[in-house]
Protein backbone atom coordinates (compact mmCIF):
# COMPACT_ATOMS: atom_id res chain seq x y z
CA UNK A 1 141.24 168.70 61.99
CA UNK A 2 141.93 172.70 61.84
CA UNK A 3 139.23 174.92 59.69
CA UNK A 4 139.21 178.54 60.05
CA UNK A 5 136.09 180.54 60.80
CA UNK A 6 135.21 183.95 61.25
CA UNK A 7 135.52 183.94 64.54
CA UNK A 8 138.90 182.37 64.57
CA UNK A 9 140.32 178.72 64.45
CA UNK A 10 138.16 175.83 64.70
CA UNK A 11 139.96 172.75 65.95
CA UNK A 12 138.55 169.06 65.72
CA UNK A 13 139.91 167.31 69.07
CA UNK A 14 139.61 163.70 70.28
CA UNK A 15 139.83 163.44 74.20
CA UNK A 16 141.14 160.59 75.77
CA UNK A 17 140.49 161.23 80.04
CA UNK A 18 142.07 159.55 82.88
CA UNK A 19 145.38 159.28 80.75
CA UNK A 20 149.11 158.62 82.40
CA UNK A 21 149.77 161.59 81.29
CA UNK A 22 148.73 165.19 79.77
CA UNK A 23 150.26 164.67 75.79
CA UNK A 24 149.14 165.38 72.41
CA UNK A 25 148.63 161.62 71.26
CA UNK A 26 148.28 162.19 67.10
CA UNK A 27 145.55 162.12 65.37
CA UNK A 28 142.28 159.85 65.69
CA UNK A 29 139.13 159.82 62.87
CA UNK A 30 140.13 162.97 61.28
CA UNK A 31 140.56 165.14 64.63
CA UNK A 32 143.78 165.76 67.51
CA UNK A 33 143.85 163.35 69.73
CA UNK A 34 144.39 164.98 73.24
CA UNK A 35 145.44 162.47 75.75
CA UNK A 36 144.46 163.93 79.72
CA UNK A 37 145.15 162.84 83.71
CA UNK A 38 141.65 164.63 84.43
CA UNK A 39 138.41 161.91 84.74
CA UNK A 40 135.64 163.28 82.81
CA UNK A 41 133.34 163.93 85.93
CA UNK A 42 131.54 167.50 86.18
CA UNK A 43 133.65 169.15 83.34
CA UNK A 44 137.00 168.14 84.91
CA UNK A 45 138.16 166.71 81.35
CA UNK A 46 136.52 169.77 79.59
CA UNK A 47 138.63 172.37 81.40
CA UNK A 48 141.28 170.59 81.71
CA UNK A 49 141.45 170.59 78.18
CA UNK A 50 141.19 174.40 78.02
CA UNK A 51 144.02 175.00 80.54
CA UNK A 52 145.88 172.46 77.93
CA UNK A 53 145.36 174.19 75.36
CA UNK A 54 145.89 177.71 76.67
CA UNK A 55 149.16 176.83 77.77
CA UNK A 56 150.38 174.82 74.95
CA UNK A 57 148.99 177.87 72.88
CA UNK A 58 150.58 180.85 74.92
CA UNK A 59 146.93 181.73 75.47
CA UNK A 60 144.57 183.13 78.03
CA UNK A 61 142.15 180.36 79.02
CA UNK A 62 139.39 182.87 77.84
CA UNK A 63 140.51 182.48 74.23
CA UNK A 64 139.51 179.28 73.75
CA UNK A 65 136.23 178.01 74.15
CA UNK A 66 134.57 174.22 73.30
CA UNK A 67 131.72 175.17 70.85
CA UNK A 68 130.62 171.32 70.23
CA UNK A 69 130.89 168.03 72.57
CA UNK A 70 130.72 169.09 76.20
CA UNK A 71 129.67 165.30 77.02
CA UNK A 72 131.63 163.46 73.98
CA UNK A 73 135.45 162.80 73.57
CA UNK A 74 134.89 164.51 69.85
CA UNK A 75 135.25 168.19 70.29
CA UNK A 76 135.15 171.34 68.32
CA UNK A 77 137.46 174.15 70.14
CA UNK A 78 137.17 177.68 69.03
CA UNK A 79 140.95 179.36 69.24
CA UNK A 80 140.11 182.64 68.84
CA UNK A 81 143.67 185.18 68.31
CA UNK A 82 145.75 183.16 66.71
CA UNK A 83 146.14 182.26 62.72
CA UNK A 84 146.06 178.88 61.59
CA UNK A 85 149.40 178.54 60.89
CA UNK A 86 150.80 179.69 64.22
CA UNK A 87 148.00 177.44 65.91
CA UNK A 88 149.74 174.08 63.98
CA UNK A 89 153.53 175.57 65.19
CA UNK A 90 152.65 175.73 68.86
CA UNK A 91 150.82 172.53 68.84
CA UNK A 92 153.64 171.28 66.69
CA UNK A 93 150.92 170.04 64.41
């Protein structure tokens, strides 16, 4: 789910669009299942998910970028200033 890279933290993330609700659902296959109200039509989901993240993670929205799966619900998110272990506390991981 979490592996740390050069660059920063890499985060496995399963989306779930058109959700009741924006949550942090668990885990699904290995990665953070990321439940969001936004349909996935013309990157609505995708930045959604960054303005998620960014505020769940006390972020600027320019810190985190999707490196993997801008047209799948399996992701790979680059969170770039933070260490890993203050990434799990603010996602309460």
């Amino acid at each position: 789910m979490f592996r740390v890279a050069q660059e920063g933290v890499i985060l496995a993330v399963h989306l779930q669009p058109k959700a009741k609700r924006d949550e942090i659902a668990g885990t699904h296959a290995g990665a953070l299942k990321i439940r969001l109200k936004a349909p996935p039509v013309d990157g609505k989901a995708n930045q959604a998910l960054l303005a998620f993240l960014a505020q769940r993670l006390s972020l600027p929205k320019g810190k985190i970028k999707i490196l993997k799966g801008l047209t799948s619900r399996q992701k790979q998110v680059l969170i770039q200033g933070l260490s890993l272990e203050e990434v799990k506390k603010r996602l309460k991981v």
